[in-house]
Protein backbone atom coordinates (compact mmCIF):
# COMPACT_ATOMS: atom_id res chain seq x y z
CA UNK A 1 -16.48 -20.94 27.59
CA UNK A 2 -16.94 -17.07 26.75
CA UNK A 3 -15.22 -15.48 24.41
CA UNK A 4 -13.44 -12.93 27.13
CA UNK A 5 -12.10 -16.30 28.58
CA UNK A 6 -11.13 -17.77 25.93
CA UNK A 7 -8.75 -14.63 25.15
CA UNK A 8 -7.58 -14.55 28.76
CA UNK A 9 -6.16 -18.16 27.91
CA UNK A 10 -4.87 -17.92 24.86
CA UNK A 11 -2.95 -14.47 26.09
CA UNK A 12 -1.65 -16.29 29.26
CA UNK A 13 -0.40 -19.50 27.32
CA UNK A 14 1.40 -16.87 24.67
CA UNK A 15 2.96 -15.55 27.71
CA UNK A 16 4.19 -18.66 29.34
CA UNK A 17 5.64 -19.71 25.73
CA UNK A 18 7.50 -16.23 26.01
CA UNK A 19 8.43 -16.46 29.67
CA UNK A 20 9.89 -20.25 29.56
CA UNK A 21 11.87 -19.20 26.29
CA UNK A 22 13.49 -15.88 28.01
CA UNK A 23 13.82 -18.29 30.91
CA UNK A 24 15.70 -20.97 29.46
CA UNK A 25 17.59 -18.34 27.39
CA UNK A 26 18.93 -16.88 30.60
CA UNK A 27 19.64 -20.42 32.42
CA UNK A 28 21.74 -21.19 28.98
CA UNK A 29 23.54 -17.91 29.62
CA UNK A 30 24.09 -18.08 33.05
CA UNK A 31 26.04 -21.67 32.08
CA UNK A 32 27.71 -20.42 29.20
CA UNK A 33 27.57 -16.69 28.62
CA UNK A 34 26.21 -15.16 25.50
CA UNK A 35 26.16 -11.90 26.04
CA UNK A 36 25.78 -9.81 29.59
CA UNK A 37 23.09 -8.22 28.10
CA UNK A 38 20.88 -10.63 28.40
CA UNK A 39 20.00 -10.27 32.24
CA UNK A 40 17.95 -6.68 31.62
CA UNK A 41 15.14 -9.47 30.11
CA UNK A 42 15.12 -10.67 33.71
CA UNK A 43 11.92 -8.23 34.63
CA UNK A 44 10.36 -8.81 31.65
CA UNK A 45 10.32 -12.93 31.90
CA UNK A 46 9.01 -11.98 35.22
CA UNK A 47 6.59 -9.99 34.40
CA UNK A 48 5.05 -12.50 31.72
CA UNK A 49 5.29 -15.44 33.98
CA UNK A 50 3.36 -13.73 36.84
CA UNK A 51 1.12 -10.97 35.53
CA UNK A 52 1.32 -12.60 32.18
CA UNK A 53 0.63 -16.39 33.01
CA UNK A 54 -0.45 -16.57 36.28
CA UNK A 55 -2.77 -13.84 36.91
CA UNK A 56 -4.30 -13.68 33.59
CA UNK A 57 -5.12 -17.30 33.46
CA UNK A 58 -6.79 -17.10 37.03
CA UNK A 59 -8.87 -14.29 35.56
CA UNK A 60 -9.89 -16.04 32.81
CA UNK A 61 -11.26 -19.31 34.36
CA UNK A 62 -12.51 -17.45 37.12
CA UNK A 63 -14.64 -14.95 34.58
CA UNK A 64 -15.60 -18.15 33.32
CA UNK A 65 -16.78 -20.22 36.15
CA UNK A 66 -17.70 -17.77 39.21
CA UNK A 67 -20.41 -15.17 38.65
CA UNK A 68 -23.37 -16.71 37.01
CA UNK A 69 -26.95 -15.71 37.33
CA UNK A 70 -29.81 -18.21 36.21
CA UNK A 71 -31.33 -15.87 34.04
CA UNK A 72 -30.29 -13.82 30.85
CA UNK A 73 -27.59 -12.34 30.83
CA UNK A 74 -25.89 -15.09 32.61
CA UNK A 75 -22.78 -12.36 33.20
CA UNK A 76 -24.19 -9.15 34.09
CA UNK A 77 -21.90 -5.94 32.83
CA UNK A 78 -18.61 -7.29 31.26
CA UNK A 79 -17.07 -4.14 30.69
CA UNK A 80 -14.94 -3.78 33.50
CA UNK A 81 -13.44 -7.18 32.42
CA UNK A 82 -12.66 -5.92 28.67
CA UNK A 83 -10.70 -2.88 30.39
CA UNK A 84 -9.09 -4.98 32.56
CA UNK A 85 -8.02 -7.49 29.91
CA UNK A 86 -6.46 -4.34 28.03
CA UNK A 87 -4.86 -2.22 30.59
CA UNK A 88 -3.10 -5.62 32.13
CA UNK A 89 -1.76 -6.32 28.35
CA UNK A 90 -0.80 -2.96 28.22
CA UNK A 91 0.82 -2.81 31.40
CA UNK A 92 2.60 -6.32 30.51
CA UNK A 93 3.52 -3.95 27.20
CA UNK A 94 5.21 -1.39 29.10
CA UNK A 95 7.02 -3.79 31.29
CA UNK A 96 8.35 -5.61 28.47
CA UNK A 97 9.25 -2.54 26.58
CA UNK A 98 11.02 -0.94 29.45
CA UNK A 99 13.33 -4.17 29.84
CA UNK A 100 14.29 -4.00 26.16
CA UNK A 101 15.03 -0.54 26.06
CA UNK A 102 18.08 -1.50 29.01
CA UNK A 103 18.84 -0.12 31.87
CA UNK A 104 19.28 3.72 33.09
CA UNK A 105 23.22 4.68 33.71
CA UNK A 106 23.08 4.55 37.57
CA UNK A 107 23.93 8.72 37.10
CA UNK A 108 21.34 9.88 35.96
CA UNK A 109 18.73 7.90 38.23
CA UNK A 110 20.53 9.57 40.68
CA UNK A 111 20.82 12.83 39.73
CA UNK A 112 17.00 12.74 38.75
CA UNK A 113 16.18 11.39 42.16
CA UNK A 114 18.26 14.22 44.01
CA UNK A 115 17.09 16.82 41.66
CA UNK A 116 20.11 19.38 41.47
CA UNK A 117 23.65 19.57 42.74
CA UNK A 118 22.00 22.49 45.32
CA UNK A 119 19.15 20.06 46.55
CA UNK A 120 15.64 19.83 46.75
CA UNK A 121 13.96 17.54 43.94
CA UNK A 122 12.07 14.42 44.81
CA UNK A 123 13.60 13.45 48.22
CA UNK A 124 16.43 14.90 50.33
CA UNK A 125 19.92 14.79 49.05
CA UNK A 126 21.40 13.00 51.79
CA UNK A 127 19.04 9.75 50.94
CA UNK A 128 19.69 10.20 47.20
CA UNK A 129 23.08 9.22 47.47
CA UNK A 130 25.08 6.44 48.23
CA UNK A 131 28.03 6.51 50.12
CA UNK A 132 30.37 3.82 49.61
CA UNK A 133 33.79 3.10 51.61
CA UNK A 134 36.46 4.50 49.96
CA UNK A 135 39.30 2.87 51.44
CA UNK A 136 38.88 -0.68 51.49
CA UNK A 137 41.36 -3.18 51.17
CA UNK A 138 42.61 -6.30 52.08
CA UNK A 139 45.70 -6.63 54.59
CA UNK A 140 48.44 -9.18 55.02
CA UNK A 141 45.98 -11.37 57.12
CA UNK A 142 43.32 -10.90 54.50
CA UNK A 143 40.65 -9.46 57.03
CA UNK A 144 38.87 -6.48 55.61
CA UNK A 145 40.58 -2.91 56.80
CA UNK A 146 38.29 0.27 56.15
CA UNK A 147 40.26 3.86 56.98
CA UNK A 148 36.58 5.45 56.24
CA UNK A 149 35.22 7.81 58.89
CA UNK A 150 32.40 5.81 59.59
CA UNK A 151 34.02 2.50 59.98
């Protein structure tokens, strides 16, 4: 087995470790809560398990079985594998990174999605914003009442 493949293993069977541990982590939260803060590692255990374990692993045997040539060099250029090895871990990085750092107050994603209070930024106000019902609540007969214009 090349070297290249043997680091695509080894990286995707670090990641599975990682990804079953967050993932049993959360299940054990989800049954008994530990702390609600817990659930931002949900994109990150994702992001090992598929980029992480999956993809990386199929890379790997496939660099290692597919394109071979009778003569020397059995491989060809390998470059283009060593950059992908390192932008996908670095990628996988960011991911990871993100999740830990939490999420964004819903505000401010908002407010940088709308741009200003006048307009204009990134998309049109209108589709910025979410407008929720105001005046919901639940009558005598329990059945959902809504006073909002739109209902």
């Amino acid at each position: 087995m090349p070297r290249l493949s043997q680091w695509y293993v080894k990286l995707s069977f670090g990641y599975l470790l990682a990804g079953f541990t967050v993932g049993a982590l959360l299940l054990a939260n989800k049954g008994r809560p530990i702390h609600p803060a817990l659930w931002g590692l949900l994109p990150a255990h994702i992001e090992w398990l598929l980029i992480g374990w999956v993809a990386q692993l199929t890379l790997g045997v496939a660099f290692w079985i597919l394109p071979r040539f009778w003569k020397e060099p059995r491989r060809g250029n390998t470059t283009g594998a060593y950059v992908a090895i390192v932008l996908l871990n670095a990628g996988i990085a960011l991911i990871s990174f993100g999740a830990l750092a939490g999420p964004r107050p819903v505000g401010d994603s908002r407010r940088a999605a709308a741009g200003s209070r006048r307009g204009g930024g990134l998309c049109p106000r209108g589709l910025a914003t979410h407008r929720r019902p105001r005046g919901v609540r639940v009558g005598a007969s329990h059945f959902l009442e809504c006073d909002a214009p739109f209902c």
